[in-house]
N, C-alpha and C. Protein backbone atom coordinates (compact mmCIF):
# COMPACT_ATOMS: atom_id res chain seq x y z
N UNK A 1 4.24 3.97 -25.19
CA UNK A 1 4.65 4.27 -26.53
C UNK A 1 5.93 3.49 -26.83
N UNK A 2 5.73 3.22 -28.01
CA UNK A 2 6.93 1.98 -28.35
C UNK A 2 7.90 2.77 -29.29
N UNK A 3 9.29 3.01 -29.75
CA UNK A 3 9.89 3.26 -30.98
C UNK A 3 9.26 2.56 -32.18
N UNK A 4 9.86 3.23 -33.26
CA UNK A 4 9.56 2.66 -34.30
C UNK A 4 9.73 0.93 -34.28
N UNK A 5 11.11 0.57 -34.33
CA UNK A 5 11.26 -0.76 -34.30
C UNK A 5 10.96 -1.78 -32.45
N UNK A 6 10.74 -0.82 -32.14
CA UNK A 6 10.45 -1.45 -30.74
C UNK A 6 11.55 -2.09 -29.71
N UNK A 7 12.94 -1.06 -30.38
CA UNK A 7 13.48 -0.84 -29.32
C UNK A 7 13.52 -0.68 -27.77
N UNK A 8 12.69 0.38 -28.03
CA UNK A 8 12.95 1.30 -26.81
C UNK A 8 10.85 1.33 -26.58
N UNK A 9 10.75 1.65 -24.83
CA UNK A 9 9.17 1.83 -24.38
C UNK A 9 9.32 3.00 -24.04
N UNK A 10 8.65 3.93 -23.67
CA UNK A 10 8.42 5.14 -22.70
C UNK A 10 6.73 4.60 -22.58
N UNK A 11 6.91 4.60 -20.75
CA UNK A 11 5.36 4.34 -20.00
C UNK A 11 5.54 5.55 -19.20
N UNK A 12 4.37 6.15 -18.99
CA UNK A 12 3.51 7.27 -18.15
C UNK A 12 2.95 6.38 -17.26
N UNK A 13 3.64 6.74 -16.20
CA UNK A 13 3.27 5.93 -14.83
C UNK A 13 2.23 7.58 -13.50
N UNK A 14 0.94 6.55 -13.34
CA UNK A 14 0.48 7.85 -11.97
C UNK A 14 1.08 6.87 -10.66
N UNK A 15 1.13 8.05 -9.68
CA UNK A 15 1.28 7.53 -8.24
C UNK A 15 0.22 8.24 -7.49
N UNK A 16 -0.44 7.58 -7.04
CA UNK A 16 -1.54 8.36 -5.93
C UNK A 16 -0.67 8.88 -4.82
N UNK A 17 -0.69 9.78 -3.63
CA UNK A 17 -0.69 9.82 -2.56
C UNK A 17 -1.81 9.65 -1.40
N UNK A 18 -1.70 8.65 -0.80
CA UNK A 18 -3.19 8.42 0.09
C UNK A 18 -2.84 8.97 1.81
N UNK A 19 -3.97 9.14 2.26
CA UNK A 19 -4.29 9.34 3.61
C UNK A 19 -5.05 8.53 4.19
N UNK A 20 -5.28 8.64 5.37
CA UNK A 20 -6.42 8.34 6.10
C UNK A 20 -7.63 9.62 6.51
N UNK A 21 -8.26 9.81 6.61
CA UNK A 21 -9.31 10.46 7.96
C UNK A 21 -9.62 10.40 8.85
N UNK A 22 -10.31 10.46 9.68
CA UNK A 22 -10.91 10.14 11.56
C UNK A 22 -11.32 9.08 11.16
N UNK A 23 -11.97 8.41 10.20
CA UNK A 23 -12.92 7.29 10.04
C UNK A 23 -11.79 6.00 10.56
N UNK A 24 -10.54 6.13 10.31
CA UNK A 24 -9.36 5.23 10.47
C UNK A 24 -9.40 4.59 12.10
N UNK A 25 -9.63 5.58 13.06
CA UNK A 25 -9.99 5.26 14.46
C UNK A 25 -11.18 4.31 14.38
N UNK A 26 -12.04 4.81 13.48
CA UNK A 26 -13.31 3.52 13.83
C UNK A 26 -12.91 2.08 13.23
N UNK A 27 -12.53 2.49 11.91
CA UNK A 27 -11.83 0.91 11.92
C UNK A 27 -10.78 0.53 12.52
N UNK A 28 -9.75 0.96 13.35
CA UNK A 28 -9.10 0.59 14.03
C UNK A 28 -9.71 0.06 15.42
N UNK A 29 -11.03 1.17 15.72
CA UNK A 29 -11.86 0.02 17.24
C UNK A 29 -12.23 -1.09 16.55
N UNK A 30 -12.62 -1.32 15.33
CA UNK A 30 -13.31 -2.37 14.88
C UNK A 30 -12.33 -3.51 14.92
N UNK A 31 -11.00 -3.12 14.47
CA UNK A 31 -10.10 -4.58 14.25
C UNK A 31 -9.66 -4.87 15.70
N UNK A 32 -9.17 -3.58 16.38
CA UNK A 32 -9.14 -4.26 17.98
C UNK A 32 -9.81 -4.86 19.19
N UNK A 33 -11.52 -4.92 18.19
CA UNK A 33 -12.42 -5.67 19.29
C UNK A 33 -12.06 -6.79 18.41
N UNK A 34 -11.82 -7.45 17.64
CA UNK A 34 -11.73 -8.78 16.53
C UNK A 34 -10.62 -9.28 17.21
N UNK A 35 -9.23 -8.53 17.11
CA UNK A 35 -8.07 -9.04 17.19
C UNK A 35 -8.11 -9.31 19.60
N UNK A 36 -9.31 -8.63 19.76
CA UNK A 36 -9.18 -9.17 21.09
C UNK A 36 -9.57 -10.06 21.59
N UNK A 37 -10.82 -10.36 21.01
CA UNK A 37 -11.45 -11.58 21.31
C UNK A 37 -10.52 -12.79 20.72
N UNK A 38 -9.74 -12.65 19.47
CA UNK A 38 -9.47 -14.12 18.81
C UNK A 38 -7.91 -14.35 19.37
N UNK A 39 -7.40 -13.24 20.23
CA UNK A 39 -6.68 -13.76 21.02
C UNK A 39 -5.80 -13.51 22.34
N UNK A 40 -7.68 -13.98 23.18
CA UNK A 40 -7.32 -13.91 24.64
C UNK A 40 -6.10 -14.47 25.47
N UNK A 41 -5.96 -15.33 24.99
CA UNK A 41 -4.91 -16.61 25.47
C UNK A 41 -3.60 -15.76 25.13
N UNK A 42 -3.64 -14.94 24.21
CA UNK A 42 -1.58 -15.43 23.16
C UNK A 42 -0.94 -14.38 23.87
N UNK A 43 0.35 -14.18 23.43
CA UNK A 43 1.26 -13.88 24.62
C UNK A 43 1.10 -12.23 23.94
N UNK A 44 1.68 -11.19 24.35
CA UNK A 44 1.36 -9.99 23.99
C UNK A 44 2.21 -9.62 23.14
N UNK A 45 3.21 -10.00 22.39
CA UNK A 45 4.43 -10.49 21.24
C UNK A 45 3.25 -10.23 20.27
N UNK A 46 2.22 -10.97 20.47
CA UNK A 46 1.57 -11.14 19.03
C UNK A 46 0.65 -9.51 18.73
N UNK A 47 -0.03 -9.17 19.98
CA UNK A 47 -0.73 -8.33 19.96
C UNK A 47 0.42 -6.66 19.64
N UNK A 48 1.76 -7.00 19.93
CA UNK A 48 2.35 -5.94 19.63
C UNK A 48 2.53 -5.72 18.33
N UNK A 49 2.43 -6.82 17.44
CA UNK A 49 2.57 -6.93 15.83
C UNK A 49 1.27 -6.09 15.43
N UNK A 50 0.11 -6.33 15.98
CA UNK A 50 -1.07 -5.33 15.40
C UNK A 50 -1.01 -4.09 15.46
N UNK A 51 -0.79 -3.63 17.14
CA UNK A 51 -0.40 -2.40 17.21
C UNK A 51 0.80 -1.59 16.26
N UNK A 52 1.42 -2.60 15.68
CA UNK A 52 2.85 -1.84 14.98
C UNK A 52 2.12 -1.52 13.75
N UNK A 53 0.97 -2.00 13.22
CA UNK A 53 0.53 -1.53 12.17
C UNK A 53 -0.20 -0.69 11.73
N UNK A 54 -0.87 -0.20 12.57
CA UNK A 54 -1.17 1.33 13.03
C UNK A 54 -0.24 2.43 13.68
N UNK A 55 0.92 2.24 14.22
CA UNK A 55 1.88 3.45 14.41
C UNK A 55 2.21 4.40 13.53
N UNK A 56 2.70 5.43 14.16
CA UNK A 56 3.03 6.80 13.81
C UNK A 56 4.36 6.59 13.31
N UNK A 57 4.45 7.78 12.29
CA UNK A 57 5.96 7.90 11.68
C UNK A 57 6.70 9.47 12.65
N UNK A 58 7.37 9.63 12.29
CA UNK A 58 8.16 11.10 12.89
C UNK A 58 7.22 12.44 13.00
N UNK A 59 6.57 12.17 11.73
CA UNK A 59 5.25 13.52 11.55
C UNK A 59 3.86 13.35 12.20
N UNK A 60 3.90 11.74 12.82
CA UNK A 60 3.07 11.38 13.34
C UNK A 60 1.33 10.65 11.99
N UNK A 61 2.22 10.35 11.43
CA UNK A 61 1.24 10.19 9.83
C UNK A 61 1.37 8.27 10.17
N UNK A 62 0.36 7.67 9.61
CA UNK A 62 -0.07 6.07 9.87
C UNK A 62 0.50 5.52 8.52
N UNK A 63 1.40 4.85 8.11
CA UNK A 63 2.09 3.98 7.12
C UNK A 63 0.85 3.46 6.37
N UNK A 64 0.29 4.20 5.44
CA UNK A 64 -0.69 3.52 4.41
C UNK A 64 -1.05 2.13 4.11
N UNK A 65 0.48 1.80 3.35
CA UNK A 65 0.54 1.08 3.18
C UNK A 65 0.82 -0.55 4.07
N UNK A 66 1.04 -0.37 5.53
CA UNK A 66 0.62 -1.54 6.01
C UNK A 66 -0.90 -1.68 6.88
N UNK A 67 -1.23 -0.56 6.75
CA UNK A 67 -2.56 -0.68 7.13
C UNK A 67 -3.95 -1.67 6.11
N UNK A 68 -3.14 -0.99 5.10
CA UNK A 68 -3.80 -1.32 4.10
C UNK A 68 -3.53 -2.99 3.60
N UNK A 69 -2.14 -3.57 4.21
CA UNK A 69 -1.67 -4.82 3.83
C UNK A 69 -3.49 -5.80 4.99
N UNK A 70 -3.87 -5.17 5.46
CA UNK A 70 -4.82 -6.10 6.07
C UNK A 70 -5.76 -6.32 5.12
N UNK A 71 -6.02 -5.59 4.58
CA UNK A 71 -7.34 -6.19 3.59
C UNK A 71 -7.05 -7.26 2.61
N UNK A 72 -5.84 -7.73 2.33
CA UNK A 72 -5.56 -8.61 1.87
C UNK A 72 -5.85 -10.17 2.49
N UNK A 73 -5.89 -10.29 4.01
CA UNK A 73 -6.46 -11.58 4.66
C UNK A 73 -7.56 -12.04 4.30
N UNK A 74 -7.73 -13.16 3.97
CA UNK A 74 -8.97 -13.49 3.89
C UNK A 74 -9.83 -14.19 5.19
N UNK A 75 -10.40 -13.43 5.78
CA UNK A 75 -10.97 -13.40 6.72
C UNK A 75 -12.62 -13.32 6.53
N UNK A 76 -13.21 -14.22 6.96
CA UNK A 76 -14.46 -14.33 7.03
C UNK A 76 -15.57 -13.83 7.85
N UNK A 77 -14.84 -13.15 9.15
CA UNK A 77 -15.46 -12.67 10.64
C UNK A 77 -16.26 -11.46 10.09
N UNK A 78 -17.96 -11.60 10.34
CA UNK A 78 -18.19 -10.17 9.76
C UNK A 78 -17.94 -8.73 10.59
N UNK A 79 -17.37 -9.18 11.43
CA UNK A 79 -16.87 -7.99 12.17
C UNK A 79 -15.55 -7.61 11.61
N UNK A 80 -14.78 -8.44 11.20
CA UNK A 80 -13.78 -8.68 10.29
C UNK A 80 -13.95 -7.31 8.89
N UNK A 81 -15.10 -8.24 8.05
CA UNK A 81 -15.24 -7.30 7.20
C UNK A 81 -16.14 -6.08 7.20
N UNK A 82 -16.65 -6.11 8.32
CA UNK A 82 -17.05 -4.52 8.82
C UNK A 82 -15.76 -3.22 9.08
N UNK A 83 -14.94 -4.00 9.68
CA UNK A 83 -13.69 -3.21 9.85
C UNK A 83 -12.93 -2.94 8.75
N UNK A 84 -13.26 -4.04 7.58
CA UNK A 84 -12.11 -3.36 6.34
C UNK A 84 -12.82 -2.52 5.84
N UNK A 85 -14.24 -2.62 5.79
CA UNK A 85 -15.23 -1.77 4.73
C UNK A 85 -14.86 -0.41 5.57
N UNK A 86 -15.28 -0.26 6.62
CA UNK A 86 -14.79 0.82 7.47
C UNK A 86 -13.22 1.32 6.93
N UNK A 87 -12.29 0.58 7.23
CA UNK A 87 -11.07 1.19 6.52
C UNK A 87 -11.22 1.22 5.21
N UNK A 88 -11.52 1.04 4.25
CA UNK A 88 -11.37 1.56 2.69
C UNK A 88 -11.93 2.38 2.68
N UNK A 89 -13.50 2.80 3.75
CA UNK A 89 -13.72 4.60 3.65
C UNK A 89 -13.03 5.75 4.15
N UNK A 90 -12.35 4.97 5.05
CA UNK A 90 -11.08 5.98 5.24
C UNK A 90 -10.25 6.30 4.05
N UNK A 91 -10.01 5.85 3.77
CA UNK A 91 -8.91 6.07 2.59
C UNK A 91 -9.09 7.26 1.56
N UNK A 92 -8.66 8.32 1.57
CA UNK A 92 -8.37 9.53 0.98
C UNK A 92 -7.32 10.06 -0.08
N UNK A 93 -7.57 10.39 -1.23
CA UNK A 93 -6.09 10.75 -2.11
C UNK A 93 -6.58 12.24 -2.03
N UNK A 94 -5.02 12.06 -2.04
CA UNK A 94 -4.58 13.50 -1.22
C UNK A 94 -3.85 14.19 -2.33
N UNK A 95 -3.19 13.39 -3.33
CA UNK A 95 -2.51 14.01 -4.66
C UNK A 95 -1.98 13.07 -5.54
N UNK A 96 -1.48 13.23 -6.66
CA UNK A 96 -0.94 12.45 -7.27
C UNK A 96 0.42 13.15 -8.03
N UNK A 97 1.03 12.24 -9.04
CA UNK A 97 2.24 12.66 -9.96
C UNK A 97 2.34 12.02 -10.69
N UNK A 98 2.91 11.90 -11.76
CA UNK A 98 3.19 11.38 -12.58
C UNK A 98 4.65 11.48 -13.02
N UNK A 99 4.91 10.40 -13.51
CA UNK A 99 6.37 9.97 -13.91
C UNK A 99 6.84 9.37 -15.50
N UNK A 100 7.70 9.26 -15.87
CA UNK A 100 8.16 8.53 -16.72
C UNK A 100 8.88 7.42 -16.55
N UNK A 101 8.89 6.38 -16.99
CA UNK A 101 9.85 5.26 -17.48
C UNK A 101 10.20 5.15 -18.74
N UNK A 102 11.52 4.48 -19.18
CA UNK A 102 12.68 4.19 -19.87
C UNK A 102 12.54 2.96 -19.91
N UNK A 103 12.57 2.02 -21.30
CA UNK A 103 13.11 1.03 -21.14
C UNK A 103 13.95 0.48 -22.60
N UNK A 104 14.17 -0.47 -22.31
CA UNK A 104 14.66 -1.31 -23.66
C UNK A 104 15.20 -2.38 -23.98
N UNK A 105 14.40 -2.87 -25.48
CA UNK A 105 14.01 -4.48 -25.21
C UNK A 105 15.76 -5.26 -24.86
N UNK A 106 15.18 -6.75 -24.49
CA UNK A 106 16.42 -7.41 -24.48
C UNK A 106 16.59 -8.11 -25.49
N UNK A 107 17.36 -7.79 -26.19
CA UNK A 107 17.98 -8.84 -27.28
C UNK A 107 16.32 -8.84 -28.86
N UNK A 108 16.02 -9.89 -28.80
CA UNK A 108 14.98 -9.80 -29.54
C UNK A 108 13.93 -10.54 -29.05
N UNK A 109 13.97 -10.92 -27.36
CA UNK A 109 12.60 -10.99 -27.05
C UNK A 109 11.54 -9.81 -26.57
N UNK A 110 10.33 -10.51 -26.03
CA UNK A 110 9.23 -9.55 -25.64
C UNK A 110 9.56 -8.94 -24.00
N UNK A 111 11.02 -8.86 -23.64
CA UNK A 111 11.22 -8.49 -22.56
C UNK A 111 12.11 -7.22 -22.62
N UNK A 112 11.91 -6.53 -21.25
CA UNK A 112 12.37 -4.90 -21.42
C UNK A 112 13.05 -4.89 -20.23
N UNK A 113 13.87 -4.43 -20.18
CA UNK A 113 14.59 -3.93 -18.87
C UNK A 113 14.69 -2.27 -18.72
N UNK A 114 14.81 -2.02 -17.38
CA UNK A 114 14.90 -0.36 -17.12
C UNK A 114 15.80 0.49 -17.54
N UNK A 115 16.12 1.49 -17.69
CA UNK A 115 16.79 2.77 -18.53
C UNK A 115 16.59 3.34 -16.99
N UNK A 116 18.05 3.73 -16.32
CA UNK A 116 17.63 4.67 -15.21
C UNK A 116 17.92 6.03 -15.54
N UNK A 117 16.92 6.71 -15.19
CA UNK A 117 16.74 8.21 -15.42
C UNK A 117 17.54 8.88 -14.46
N UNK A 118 18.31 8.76 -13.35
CA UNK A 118 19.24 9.08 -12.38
C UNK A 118 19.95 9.97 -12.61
N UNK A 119 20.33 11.65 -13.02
CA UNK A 119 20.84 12.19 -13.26
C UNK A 119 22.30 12.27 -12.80
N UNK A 120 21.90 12.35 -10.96
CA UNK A 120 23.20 12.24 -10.31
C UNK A 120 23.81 11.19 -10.14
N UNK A 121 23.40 9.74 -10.92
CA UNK A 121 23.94 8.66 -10.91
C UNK A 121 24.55 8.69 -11.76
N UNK A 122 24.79 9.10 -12.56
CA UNK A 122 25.50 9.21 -14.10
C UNK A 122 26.79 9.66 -14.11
């Protein structure tokens, strides 16, 4: 929603919250038979970078979001994309919220900058 003169925006922003399920273990065997075969040779430096992307946080919960940074490779191995298809059925929303944003234009172009809503910043 814009002001009258188009000052000012207010956007209604959602945020999902996602999970995983058990299904996450199967794509996780899936990427670690891929990521074993393609590299028998390399030093275990590299193989510790995979494992870090499946670790646990304090609650013991899997960082969504770098799990999820894999489906972005473009990878051709169909074992490859057996394992992402496998991980995107994992993937579960668990809740959402919704928010507001603030903004307002700069000067008299088509650009907006943020309005922080920060109470205790104020």
């Amino acid at each position: 929603m814009y002001t009258f003169d188009g000052r000012f925006k207010v956007q209604r922003a959602m945020q999902e919250h996602i999970a995983f399920d058990e299904r996450i273990q199967a794509a996780k065997a899936l990427i670690d038979a891929c990521v074993a075969e393609w590299t028998q040779d390399a030093r275990p430096e590299l193989l510790a970078i995979i494992d870090r992307t499946f670790s646990t946080d304090k609650e013991g919960e899997i960082n969504p979001g770098r799990v999820l940074q894999l489906r972005r490779h473009e990878i051709t191995d169909p074992r490859w994309l057996e394992a992402m298809n496998a991980l995107s059925e994992a993937v579960q929303v668990v809740g959402s919220k919704s928010y507001i944003r603030l903004y307002e234009r700069i000067g008299d172009t088509d650009q907006y900058r943020p309005i922080s809503l920060d109470v205790a910043g104020v």
